[in-house]
PDB file of N, CA and C in Angstrom:
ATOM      1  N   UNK A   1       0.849  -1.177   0.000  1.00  0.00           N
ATOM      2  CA  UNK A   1       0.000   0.000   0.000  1.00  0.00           C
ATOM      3  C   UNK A   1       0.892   1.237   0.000  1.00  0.00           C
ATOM      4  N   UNK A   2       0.711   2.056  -1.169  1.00  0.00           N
ATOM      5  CA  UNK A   2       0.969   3.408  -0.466  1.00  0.00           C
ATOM      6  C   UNK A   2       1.250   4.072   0.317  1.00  0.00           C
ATOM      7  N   UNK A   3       2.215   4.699   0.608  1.00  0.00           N
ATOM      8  CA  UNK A   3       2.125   6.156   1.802  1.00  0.00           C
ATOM      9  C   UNK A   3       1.453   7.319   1.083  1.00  0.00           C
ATOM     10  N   UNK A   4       0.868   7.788   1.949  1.00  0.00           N
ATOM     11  CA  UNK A   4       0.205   9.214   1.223  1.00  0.00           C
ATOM     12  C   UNK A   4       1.127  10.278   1.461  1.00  0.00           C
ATOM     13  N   UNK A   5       1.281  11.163   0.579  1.00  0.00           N
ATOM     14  CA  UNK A   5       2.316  11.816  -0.130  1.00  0.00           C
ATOM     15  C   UNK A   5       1.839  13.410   1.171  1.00  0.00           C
ATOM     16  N   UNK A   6       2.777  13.380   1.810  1.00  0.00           N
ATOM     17  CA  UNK A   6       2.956  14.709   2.714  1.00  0.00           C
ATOM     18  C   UNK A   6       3.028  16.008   2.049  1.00  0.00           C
ATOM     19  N   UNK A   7       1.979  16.859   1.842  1.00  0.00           N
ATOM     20  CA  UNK A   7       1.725  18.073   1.035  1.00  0.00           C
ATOM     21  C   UNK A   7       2.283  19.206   2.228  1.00  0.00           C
ATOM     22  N   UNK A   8       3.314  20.359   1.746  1.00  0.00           N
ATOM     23  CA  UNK A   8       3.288  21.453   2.454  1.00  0.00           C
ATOM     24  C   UNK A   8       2.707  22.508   2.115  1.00  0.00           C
ATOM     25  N   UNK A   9       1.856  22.703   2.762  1.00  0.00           N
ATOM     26  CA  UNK A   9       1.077  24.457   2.282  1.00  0.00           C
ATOM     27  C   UNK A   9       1.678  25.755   1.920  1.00  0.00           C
ATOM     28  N   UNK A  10       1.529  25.751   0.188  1.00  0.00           N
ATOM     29  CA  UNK A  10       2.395  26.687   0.018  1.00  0.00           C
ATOM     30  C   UNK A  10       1.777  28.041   0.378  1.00  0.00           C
ATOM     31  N   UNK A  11       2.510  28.960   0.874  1.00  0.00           N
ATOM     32  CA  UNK A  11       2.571  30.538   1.291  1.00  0.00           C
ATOM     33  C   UNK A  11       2.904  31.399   0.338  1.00  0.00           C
ATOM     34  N   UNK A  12       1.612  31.935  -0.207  1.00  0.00           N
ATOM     35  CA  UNK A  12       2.278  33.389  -1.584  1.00  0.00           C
ATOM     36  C   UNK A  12       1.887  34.581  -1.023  1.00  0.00           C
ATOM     37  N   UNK A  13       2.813  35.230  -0.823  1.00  0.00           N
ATOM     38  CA  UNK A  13       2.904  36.642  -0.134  1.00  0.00           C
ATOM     39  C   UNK A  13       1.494  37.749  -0.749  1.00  0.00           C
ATOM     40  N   UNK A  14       0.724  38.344  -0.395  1.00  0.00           N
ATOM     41  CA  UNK A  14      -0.225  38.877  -0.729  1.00  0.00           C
ATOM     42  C   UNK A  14      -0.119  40.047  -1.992  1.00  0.00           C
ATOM     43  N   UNK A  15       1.136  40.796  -1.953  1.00  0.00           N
ATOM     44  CA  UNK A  15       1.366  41.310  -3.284  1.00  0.00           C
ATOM     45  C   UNK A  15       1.185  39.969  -4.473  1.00  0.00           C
ATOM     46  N   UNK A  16       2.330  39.008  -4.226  1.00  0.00           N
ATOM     47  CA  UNK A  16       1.777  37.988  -5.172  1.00  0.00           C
ATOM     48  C   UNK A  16       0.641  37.258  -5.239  1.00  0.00           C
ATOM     49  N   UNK A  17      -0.127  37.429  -4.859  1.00  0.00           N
ATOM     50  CA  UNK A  17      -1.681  36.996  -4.687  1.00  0.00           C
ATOM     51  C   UNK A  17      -2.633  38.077  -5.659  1.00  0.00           C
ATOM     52  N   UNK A  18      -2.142  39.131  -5.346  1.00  0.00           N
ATOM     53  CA  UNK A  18      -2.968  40.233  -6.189  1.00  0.00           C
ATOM     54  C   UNK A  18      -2.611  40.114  -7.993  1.00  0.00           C
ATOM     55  N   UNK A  19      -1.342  39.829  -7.984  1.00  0.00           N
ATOM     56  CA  UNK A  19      -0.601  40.263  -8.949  1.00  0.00           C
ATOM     57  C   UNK A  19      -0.894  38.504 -10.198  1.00  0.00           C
ATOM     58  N   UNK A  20      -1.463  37.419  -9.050  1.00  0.00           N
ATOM     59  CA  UNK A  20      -1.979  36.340  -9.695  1.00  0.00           C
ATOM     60  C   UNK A  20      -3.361  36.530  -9.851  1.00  0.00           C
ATOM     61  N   UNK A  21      -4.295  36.877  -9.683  1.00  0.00           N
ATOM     62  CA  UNK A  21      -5.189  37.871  -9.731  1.00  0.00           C
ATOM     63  C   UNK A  21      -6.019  38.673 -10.948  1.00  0.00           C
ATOM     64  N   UNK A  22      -4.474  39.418 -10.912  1.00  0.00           N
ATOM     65  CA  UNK A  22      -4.607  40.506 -12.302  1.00  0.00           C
ATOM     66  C   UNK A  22      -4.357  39.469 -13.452  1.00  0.00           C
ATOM     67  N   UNK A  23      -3.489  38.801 -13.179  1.00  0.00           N
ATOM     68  CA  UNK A  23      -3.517  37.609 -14.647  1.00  0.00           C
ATOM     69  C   UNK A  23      -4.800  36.984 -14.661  1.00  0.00           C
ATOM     70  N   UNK A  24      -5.418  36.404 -13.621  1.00  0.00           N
ATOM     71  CA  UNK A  24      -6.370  35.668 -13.740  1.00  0.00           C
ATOM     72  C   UNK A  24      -7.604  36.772 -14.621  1.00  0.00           C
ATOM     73  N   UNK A  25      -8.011  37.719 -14.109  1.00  0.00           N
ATOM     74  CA  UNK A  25      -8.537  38.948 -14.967  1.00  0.00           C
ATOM     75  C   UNK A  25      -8.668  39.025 -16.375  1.00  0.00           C
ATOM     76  N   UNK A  26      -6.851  39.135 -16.652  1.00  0.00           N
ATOM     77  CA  UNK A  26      -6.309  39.803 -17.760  1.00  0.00           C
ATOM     78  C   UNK A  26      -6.502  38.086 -19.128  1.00  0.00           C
ATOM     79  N   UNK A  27      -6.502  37.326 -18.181  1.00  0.00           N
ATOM     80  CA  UNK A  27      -6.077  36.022 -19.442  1.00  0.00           C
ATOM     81  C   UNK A  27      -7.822  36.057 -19.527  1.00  0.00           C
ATOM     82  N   UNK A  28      -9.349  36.014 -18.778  1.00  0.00           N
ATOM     83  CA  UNK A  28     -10.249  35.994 -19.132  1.00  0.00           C
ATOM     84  C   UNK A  28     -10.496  37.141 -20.183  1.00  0.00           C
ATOM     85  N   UNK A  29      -9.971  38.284 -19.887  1.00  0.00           N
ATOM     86  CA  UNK A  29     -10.286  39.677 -20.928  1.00  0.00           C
ATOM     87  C   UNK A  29      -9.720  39.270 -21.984  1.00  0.00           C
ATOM     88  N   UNK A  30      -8.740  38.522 -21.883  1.00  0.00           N
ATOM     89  CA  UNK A  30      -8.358  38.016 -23.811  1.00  0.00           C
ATOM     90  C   UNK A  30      -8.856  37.536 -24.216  1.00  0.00           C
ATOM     91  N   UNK A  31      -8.692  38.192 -25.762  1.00  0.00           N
ATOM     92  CA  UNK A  31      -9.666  37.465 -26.719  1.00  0.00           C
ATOM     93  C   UNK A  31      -8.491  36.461 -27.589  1.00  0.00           C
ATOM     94  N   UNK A  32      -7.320  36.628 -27.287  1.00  0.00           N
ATOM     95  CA  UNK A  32      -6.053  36.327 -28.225  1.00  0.00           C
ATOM     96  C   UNK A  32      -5.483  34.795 -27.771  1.00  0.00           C
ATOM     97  N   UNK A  33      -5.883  33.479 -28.377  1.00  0.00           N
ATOM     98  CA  UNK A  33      -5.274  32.516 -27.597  1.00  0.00           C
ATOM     99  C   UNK A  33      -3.761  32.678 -27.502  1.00  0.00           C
ATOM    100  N   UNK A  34      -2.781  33.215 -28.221  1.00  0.00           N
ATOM    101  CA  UNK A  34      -1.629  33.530 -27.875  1.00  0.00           C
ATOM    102  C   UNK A  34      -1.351  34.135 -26.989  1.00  0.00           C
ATOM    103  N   UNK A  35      -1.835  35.447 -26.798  1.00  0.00           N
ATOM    104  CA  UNK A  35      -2.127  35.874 -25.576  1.00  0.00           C
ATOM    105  C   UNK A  35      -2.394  35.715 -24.235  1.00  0.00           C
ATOM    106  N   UNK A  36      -3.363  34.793 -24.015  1.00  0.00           N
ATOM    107  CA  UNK A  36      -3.946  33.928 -23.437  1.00  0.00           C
ATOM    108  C   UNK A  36      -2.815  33.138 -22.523  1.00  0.00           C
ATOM    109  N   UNK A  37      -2.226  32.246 -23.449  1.00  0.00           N
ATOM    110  CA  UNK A  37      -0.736  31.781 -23.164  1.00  0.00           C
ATOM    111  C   UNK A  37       0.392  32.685 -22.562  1.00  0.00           C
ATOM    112  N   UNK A  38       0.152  33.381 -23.394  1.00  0.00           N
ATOM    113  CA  UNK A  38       1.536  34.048 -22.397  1.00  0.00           C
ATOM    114  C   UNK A  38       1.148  34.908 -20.868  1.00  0.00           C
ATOM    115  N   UNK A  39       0.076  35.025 -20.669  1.00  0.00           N
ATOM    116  CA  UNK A  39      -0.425  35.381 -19.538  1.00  0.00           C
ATOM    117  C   UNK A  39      -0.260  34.690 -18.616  1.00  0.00           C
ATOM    118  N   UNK A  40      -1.132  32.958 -19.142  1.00  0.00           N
ATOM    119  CA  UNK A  40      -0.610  31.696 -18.280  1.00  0.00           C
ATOM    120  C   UNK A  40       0.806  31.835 -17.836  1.00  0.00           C
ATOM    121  N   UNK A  41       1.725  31.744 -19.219  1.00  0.00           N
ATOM    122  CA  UNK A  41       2.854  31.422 -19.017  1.00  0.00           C
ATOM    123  C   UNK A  41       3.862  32.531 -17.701  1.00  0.00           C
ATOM    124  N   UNK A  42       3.432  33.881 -18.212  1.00  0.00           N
ATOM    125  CA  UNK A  42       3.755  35.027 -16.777  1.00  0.00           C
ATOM    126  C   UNK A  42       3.681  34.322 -15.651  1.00  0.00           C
ATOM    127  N   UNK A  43       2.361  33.935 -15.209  1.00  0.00           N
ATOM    128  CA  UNK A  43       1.867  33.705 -13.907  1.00  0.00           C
ATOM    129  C   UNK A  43       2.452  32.475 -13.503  1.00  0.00           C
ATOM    130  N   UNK A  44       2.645  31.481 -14.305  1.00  0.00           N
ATOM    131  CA  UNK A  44       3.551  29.897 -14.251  1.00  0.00           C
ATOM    132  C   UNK A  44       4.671  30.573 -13.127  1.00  0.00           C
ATOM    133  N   UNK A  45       5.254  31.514 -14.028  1.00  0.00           N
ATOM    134  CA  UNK A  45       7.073  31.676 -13.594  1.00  0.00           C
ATOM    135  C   UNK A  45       6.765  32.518 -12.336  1.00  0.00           C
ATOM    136  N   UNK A  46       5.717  33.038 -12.141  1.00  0.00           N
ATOM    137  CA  UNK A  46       5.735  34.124 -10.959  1.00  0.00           C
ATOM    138  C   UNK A  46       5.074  33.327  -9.721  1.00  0.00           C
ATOM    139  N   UNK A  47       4.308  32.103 -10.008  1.00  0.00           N
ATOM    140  CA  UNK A  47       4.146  31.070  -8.945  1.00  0.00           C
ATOM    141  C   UNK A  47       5.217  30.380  -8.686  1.00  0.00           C
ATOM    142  N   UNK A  48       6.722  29.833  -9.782  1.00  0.00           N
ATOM    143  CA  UNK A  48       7.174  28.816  -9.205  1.00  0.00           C
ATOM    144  C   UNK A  48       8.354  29.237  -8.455  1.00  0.00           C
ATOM    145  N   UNK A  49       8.149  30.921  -8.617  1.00  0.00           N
ATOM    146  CA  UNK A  49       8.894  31.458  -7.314  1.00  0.00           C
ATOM    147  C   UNK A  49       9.046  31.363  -5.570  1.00  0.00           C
ATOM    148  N   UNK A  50       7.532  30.926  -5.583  1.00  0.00           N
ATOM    149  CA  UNK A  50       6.844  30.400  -4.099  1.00  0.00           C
ATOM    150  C   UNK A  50       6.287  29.094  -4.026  1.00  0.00           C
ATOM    151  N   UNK A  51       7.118  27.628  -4.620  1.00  0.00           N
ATOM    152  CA  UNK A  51       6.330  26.747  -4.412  1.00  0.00           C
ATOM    153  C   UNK A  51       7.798  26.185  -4.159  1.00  0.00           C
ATOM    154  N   UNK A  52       7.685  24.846  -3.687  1.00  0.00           N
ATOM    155  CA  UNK A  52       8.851  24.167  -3.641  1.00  0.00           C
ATOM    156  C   UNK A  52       9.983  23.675  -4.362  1.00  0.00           C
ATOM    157  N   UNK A  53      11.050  24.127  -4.128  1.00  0.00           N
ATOM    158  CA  UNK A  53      11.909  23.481  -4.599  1.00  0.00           C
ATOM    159  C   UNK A  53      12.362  22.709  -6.222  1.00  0.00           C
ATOM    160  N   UNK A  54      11.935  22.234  -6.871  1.00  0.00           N
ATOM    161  CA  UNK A  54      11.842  21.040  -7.658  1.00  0.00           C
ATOM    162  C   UNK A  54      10.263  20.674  -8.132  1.00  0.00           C
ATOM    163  N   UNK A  55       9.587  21.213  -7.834  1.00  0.00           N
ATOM    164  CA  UNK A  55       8.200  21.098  -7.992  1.00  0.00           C
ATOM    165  C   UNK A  55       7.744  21.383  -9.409  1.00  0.00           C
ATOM    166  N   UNK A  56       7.101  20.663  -9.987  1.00  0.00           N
ATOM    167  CA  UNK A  56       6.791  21.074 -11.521  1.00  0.00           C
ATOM    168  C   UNK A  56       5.476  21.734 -11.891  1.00  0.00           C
ATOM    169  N   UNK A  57       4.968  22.694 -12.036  1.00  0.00           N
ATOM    170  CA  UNK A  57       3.833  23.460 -12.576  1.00  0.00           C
ATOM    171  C   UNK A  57       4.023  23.438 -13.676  1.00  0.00           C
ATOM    172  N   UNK A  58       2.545  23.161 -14.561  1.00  0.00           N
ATOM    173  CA  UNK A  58       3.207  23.281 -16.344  1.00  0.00           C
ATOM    174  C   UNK A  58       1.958  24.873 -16.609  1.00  0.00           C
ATOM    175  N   UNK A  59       2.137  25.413 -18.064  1.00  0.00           N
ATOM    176  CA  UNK A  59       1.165  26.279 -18.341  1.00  0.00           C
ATOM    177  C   UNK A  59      -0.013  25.659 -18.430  1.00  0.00           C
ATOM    178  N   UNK A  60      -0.169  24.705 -19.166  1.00  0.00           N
ATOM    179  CA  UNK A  60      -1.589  23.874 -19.342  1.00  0.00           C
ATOM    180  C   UNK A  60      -2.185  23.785 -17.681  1.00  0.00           C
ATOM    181  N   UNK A  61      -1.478  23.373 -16.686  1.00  0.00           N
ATOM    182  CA  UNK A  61      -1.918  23.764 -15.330  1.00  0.00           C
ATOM    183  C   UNK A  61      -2.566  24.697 -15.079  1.00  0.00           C
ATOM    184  N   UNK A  62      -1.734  25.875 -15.305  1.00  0.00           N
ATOM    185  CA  UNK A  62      -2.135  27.099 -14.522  1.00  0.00           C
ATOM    186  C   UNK A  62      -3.240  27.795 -15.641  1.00  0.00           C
ATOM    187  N   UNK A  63      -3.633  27.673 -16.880  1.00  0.00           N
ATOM    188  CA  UNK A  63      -5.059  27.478 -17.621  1.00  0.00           C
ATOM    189  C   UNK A  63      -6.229  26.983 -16.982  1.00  0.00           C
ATOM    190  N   UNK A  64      -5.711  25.845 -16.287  1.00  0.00           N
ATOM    191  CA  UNK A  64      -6.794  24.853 -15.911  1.00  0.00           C
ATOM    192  C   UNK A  64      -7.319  25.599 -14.852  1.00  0.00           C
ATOM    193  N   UNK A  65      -6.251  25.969 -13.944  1.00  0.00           N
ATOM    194  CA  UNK A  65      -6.824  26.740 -12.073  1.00  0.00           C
ATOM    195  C   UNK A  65      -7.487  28.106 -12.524  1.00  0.00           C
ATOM    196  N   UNK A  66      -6.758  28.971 -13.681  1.00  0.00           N
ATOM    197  CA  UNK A  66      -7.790  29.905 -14.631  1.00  0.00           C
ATOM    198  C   UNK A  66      -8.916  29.502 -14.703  1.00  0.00           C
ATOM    199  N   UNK A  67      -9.180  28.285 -15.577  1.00  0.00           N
ATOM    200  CA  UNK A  67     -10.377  27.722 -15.586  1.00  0.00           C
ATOM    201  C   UNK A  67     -11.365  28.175 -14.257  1.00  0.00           C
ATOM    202  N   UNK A  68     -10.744  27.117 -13.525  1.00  0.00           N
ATOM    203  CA  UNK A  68     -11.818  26.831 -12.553  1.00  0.00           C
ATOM    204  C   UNK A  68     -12.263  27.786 -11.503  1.00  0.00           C
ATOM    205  N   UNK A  69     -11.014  28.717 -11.598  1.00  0.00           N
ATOM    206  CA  UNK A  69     -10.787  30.231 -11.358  1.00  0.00           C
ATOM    207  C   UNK A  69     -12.274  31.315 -11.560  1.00  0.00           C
ATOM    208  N   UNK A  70     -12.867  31.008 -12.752  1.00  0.00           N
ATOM    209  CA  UNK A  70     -13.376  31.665 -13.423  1.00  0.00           C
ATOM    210  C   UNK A  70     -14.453  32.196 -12.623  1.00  0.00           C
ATOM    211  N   UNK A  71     -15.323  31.860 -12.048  1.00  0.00           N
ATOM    212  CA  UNK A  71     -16.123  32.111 -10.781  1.00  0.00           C
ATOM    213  C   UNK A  71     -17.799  31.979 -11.453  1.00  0.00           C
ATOM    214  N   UNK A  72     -17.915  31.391 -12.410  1.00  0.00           N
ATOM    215  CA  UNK A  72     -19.495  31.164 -13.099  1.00  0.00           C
ATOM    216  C   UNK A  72     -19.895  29.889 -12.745  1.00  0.00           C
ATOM    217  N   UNK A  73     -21.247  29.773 -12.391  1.00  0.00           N
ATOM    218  CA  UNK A  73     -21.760  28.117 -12.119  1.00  0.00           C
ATOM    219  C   UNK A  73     -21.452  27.466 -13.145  1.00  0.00           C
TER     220      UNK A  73
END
């Protein structure tokens, strides 16, 4: 059986909270899927400043938490 995998709660400083935020905003206000992407892609590199170590976030990820981000039923 398995061990279940010990998660540490990552901590993003509240400027970076806002500033993930404004992407989340800014990638719904696009109309440009390139665009779109590179917004993701901003916010990728400006999260994996505050996550662990070795930890892998991809862009297709951080689309997805956009996604679900989105705040509509």
């Amino acid at each position: 059986m398995a061990m279940p995998m010990k998660r540490t709660p990552i901590e993003i400083p509240p400027k970076v909270a806002r500033r993930f935020a404004a992407h989340l905003q800014a990638y719904h206000a696009e109309q440009d899927a390139n665009r779109r992407d590179e917004i993701a892609a901003e916010a990728r590199h400006m999260l994996l400043e505050h996550i662990p170590a070795g930890s892998k976030l991809r862009v297709s990820e951080v689309k997805e938490l956009f996604e679900l981000m989105r705040g509509e039923p």
